[in-house]
C-alpha atoms as a PDB file:
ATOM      1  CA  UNK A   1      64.777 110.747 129.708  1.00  0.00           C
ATOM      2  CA  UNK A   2      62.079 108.176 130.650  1.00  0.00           C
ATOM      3  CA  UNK A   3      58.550 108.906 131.567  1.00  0.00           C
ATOM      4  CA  UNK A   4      57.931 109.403 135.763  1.00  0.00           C
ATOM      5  CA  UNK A   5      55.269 107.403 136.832  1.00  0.00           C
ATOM      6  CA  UNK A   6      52.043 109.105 137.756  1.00  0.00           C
ATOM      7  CA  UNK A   7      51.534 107.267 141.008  1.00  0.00           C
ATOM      8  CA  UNK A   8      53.577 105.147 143.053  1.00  0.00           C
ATOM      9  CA  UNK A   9      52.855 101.942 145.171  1.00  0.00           C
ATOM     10  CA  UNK A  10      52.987 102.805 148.812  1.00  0.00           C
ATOM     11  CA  UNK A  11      55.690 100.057 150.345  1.00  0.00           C
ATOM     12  CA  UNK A  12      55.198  98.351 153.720  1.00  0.00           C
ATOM     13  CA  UNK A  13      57.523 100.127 156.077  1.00  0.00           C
ATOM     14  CA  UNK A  14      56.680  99.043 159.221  1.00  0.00           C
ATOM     15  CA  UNK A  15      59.355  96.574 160.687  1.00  0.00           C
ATOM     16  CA  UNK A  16      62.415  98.244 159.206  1.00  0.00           C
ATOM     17  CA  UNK A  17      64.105 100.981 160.965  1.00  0.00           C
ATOM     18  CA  UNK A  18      63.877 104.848 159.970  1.00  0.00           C
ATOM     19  CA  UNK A  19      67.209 104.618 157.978  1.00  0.00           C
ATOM     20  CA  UNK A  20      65.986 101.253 155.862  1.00  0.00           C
ATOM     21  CA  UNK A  21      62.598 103.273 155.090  1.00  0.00           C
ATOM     22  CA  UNK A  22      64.416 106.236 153.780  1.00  0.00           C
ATOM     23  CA  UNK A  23      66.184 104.541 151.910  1.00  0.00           C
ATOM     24  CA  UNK A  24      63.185 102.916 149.673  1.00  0.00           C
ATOM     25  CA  UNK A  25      60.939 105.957 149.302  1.00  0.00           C
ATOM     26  CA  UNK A  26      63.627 107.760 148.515  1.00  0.00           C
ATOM     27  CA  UNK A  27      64.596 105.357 146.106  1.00  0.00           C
ATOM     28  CA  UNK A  28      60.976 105.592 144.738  1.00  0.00           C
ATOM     29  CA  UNK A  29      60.283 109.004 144.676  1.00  0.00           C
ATOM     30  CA  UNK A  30      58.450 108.889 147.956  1.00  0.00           C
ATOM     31  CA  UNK A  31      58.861 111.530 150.962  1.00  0.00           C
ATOM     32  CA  UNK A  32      59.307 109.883 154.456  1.00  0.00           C
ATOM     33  CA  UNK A  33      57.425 111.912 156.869  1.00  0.00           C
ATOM     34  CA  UNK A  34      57.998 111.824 160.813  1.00  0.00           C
ATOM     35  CA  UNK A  35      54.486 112.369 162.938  1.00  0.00           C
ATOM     36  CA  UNK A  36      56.439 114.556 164.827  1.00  0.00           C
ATOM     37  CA  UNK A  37      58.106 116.814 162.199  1.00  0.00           C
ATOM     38  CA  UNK A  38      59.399 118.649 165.392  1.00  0.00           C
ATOM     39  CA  UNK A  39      61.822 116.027 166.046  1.00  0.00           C
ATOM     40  CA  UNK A  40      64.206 114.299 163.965  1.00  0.00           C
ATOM     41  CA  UNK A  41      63.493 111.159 162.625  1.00  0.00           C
ATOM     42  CA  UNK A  42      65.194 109.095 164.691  1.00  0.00           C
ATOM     43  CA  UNK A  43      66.904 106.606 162.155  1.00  0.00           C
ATOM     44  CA  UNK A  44      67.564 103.301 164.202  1.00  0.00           C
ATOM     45  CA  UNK A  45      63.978 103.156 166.236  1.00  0.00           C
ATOM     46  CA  UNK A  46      61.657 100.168 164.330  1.00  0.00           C
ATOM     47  CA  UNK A  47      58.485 101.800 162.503  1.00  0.00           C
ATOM     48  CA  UNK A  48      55.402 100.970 164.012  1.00  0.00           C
ATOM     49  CA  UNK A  49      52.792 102.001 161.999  1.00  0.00           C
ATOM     50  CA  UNK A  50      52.713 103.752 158.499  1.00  0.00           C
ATOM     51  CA  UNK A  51      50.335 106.074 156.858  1.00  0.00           C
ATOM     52  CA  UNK A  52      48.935 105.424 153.704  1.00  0.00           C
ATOM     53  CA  UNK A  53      48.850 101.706 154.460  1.00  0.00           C
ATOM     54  CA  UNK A  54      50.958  99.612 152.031  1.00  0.00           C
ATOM     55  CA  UNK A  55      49.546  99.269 148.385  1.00  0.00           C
ATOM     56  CA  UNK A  56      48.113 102.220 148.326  1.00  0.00           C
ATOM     57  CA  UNK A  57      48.778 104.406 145.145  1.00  0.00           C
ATOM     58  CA  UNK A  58      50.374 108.025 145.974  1.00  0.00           C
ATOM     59  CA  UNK A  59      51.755 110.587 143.885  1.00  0.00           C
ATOM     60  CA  UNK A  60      55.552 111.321 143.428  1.00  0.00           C
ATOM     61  CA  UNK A  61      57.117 113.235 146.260  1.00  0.00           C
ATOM     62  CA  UNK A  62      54.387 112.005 148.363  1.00  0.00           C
ATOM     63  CA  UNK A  63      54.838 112.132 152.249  1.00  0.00           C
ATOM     64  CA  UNK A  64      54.730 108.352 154.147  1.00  0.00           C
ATOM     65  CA  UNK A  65      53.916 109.186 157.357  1.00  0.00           C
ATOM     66  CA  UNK A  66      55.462 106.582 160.145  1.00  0.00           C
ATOM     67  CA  UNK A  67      55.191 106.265 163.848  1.00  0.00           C
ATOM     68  CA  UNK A  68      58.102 104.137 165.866  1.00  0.00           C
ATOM     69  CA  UNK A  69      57.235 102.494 168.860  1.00  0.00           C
ATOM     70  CA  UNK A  70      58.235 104.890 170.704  1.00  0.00           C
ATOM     71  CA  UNK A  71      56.006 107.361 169.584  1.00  0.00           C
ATOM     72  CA  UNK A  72      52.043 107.587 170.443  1.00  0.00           C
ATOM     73  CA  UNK A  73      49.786 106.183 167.712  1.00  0.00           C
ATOM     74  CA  UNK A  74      47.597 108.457 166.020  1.00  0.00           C
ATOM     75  CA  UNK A  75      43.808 108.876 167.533  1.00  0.00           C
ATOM     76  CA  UNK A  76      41.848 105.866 165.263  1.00  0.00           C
ATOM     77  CA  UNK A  77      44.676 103.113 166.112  1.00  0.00           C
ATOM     78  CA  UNK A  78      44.655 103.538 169.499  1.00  0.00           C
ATOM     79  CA  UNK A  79      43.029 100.700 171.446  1.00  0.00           C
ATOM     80  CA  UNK A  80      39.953 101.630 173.191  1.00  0.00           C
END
């Protein structure tokens, strides 16, 4: 068995549907997490906006948040 890696780059997300994002976290060891974890994700909608932002270094199994743009942006990207 190989090493796992410690941390992971973050991938850009947004632009590719819930089902393409899946896909590559899982893939990477990454957890896709839906703002609304009261809903299920809903796998065609386009991805909006992503949190941590792309290039950022997270641990395995960590959770990459995403908004579609359907869904209401969280408080600091709103425009004001």
């Amino acid at each position: 068995m190989g090493d796992r890696p410690t941390s992971i780059e973050v991938p850009d997300v947004v632009g590719m549907t819930g089902r393409e994002a899946h896909a590559l976290c899982r893939d990477l060891g990454l957890f896709l997490g839906y703002y609304n974890m009261d809903q299920q994700l809903p796998r065609s909608m386009v991805i909006a906006h992503q949190e941590p932002p792309p290039g950022t270094m997270a641990a395995p199994a960590e959770a990459v948040r995403i908004w579609t743009r359907l869904d209401p942006l969280p408080d600091d990207r709103r425009p004001r």
